[in-house]
C-alpha atoms as a PDB file:
ATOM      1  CA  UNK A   1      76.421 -19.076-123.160  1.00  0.00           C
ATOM      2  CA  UNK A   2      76.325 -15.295-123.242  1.00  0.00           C
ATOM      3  CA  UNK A   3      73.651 -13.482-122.571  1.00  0.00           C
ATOM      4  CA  UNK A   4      73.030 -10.325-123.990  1.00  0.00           C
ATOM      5  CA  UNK A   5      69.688  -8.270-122.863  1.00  0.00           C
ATOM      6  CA  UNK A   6      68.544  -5.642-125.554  1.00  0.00           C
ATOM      7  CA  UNK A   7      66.183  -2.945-124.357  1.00  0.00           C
ATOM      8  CA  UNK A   8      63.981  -1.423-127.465  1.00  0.00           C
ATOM      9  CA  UNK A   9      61.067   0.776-128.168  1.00  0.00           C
ATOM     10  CA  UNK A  10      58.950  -0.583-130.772  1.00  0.00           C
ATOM     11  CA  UNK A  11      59.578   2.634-133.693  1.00  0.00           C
ATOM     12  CA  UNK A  12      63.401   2.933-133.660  1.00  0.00           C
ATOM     13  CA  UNK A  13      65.556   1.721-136.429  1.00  0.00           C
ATOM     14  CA  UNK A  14      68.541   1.412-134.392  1.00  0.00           C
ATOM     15  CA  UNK A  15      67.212  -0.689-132.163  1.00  0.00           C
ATOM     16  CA  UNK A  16      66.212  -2.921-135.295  1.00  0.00           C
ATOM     17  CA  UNK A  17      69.910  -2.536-136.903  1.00  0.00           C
ATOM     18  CA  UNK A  18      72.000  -3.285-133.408  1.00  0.00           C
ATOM     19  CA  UNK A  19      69.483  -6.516-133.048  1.00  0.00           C
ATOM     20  CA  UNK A  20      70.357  -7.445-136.665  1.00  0.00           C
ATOM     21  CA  UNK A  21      73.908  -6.979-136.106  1.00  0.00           C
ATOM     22  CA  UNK A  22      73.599  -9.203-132.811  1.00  0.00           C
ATOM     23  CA  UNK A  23      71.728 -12.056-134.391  1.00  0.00           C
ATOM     24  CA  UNK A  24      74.489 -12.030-136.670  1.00  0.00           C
ATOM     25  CA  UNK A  25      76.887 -12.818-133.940  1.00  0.00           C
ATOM     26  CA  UNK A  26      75.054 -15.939-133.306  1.00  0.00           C
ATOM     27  CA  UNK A  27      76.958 -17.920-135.530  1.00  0.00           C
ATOM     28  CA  UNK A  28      80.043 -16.876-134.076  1.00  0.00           C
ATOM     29  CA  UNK A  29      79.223 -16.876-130.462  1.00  0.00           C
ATOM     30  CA  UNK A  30      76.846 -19.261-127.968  1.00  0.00           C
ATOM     31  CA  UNK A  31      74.427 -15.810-127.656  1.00  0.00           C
ATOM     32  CA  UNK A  32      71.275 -15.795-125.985  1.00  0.00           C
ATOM     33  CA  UNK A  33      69.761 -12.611-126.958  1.00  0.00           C
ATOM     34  CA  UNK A  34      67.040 -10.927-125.091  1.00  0.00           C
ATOM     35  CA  UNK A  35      64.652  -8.123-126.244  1.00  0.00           C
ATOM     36  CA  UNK A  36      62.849  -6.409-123.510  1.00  0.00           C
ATOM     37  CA  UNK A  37      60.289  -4.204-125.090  1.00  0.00           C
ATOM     38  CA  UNK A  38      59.907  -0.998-123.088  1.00  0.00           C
ATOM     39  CA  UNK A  39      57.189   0.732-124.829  1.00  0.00           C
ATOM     40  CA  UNK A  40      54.308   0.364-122.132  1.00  0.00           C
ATOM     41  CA  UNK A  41      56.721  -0.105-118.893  1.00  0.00           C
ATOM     42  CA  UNK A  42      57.031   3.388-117.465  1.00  0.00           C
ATOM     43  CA  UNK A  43      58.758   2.705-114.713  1.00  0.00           C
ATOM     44  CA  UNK A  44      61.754   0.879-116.657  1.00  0.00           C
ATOM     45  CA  UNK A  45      61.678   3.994-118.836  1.00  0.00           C
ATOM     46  CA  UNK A  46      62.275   6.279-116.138  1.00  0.00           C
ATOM     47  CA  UNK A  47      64.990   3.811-114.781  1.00  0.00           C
ATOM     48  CA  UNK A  48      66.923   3.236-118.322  1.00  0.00           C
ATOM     49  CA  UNK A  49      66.240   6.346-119.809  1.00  0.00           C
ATOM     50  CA  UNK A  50      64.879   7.747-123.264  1.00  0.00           C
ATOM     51  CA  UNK A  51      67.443   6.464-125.418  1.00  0.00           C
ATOM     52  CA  UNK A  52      67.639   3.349-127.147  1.00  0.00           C
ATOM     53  CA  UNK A  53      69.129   0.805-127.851  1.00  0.00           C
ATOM     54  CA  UNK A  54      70.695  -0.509-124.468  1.00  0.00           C
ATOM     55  CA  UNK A  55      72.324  -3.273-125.045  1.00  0.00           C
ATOM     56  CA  UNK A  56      73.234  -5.197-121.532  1.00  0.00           C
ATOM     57  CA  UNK A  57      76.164  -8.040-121.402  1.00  0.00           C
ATOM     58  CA  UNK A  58      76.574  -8.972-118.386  1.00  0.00           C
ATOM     59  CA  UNK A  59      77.766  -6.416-115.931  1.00  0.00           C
ATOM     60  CA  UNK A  60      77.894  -3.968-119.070  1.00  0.00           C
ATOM     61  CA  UNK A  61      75.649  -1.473-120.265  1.00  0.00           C
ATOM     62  CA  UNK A  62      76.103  -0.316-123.908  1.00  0.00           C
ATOM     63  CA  UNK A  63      73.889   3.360-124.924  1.00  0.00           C
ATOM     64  CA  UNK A  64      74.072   4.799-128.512  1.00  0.00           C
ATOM     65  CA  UNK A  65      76.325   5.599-130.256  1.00  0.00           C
ATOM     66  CA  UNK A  66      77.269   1.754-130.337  1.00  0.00           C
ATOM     67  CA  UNK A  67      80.274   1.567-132.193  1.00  0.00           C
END
């Protein structure tokens, strides 16, 4: 199983079209996808930045554009 960690604020569209996409995936790939809401977590703000969608598989951090 792959697991693939998506880190979202709550008003962004990309965030909703990349989890789309990945949910799509699912029925091509054993995915276990996470979404890690970062609206009210400060300090994993300041950590990840103020751009989202991050998109985490495995040692690999994806940041728009996500082509």
């Amino acid at each position: 199983m792959i697991i693939v960690t998506v880190y979202r604020t709550s008003s962004c569209p990309l965030c909703d079209e990349v989890q789309e996409i990945l949910e799509g995936f699912r029925t091509t790939f054993d995915l276990q996808i996470v979404v890690v809401h970062v609206d009210d977590n400060e300090g994993l703000r300041s950590l990840m930045g103020e751009v989202y969608p991050i998109v985490e598989i495995g040692p690999y951090r994806l940041r728009p554009p996500i082509n």
